[in-house]
C-alpha atoms as a PDB file:
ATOM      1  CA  UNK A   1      21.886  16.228  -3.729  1.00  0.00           C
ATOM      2  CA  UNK A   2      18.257  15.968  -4.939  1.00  0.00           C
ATOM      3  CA  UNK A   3      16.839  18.853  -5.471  1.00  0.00           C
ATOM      4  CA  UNK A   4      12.453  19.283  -5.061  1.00  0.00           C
ATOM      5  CA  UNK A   5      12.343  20.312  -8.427  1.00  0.00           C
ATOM      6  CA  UNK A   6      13.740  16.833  -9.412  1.00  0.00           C
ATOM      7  CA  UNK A   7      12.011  14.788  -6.784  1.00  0.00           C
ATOM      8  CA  UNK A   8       8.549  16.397  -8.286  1.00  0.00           C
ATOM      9  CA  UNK A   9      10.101  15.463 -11.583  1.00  0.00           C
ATOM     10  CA  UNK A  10      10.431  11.811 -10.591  1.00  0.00           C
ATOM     11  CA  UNK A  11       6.585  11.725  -9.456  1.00  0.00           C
ATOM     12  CA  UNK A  12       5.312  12.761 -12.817  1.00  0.00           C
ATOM     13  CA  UNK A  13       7.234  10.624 -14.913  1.00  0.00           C
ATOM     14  CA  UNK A  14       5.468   8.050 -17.434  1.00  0.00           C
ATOM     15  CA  UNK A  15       6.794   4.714 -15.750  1.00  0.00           C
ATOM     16  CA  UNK A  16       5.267   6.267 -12.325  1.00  0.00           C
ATOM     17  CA  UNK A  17       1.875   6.906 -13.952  1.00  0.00           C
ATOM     18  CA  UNK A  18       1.790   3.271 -15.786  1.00  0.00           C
ATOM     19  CA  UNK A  19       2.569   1.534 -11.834  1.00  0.00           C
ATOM     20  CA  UNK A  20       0.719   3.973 -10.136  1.00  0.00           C
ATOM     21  CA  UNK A  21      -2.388   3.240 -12.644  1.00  0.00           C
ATOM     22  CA  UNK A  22      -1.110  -0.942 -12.063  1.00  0.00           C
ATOM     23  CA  UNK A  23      -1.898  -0.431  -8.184  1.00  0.00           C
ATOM     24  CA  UNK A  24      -5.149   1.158  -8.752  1.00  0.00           C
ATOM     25  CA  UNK A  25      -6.210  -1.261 -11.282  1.00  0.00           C
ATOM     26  CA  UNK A  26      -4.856  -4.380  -8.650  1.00  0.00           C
ATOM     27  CA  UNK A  27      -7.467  -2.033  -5.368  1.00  0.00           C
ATOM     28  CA  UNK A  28      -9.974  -2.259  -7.750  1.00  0.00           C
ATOM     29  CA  UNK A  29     -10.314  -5.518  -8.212  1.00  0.00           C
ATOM     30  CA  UNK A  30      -9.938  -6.536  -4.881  1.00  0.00           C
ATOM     31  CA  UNK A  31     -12.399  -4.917  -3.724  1.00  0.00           C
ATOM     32  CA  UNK A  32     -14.726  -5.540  -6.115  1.00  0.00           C
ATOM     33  CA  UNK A  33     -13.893  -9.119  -6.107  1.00  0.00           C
ATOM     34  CA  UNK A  34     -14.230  -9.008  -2.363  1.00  0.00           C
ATOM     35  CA  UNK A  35     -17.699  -7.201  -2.272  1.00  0.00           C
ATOM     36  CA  UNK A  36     -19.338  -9.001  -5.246  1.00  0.00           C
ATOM     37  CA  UNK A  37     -23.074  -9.704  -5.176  1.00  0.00           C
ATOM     38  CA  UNK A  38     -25.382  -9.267  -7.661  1.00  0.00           C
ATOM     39  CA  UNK A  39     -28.612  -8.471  -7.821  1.00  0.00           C
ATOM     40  CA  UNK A  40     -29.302 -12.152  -8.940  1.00  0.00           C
ATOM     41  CA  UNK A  41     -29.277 -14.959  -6.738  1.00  0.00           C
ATOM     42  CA  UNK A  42     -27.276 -17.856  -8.675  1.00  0.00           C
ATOM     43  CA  UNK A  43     -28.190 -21.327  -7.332  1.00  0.00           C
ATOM     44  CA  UNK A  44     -25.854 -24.420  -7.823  1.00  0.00           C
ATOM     45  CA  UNK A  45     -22.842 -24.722 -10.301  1.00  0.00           C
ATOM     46  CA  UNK A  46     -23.414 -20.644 -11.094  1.00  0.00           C
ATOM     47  CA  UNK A  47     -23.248 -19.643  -7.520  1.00  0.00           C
ATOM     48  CA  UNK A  48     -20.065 -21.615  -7.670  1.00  0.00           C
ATOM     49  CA  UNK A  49     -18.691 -20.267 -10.874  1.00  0.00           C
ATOM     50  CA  UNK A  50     -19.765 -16.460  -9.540  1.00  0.00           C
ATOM     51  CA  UNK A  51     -17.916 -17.712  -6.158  1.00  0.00           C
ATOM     52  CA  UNK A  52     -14.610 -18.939  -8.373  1.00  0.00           C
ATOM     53  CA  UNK A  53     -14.636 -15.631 -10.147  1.00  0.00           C
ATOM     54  CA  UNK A  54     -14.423 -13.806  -7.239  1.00  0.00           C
ATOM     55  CA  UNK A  55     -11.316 -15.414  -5.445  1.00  0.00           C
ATOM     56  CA  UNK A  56      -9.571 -15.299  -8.979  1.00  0.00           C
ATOM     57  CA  UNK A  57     -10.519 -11.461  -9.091  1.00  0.00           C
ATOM     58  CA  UNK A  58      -9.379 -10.699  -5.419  1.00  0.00           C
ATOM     59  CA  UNK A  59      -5.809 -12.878  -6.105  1.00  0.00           C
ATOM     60  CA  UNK A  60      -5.553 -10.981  -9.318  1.00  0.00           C
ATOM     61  CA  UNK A  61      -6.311  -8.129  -7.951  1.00  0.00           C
ATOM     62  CA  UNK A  62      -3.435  -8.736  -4.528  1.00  0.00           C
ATOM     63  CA  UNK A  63      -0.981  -9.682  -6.709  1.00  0.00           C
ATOM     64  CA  UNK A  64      -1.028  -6.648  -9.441  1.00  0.00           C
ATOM     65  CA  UNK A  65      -1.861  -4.392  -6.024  1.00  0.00           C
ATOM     66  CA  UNK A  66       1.154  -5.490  -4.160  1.00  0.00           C
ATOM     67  CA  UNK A  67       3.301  -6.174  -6.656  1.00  0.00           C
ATOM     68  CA  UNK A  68       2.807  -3.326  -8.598  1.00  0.00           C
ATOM     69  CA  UNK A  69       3.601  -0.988  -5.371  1.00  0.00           C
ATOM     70  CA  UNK A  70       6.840  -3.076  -5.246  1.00  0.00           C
ATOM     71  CA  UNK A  71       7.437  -1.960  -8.572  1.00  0.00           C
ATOM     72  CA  UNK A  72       6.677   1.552  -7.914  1.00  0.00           C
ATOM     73  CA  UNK A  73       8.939   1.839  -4.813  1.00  0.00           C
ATOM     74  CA  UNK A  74      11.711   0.184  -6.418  1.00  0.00           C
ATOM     75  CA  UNK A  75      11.863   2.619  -9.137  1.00  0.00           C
ATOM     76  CA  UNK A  76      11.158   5.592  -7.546  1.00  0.00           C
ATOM     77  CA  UNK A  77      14.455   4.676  -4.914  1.00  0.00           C
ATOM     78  CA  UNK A  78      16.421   3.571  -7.632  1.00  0.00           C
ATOM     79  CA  UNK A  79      15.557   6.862 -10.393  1.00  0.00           C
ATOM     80  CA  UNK A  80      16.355   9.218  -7.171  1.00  0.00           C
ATOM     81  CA  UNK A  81      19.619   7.551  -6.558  1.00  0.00           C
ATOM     82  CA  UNK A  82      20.687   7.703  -9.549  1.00  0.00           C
ATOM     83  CA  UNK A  83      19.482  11.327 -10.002  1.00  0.00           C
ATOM     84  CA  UNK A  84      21.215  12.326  -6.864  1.00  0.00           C
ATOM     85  CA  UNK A  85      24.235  10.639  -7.731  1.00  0.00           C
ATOM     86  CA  UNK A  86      24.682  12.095 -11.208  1.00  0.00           C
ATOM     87  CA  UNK A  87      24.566  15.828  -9.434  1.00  0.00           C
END
């Protein structure tokens, strides 16, 4: 049986801090890939470089944002399965 004590446990542990800080890092760029303007207006092959830029930061930022709450799921489950089946 898990107890709270270990499911608290679980939630501070390094590996959860490194995906946890994965998934933040993957929001972030998303969104600022998705609301990217500057304060410049780029005309021609910069506008399409700035435009490039952001669609590589918003997949970037998808795939380390979903994958990295795959990640996190997965080994949260699989730690408190474990845990609960070593007690």
């Amino acid at each position: 049986m898990l107890r709270a004590r270990d499911a608290i446990g679980l939630l501070f542990d390094r590996e959860v801090a490194k995906l946890a800080a994965v998934v933040a890092i993957g929001w972030w760029m998303c969104w600022t890939g998705a609301t990217s303007g500057s304060w410049i207006e780029f005309t021609g092959a910069m506008r399409g470089i700035e435009d490039l830029l952001s669609m590589l930061a918003v997949l970037v930022g998808a795939t380390l944002a979903f994958g990295g709450t795959l990640a996190l799921m997965v080994k949260l489950m699989y730690d408190a399965v474990a845990l609960a089946n070593a007690n």
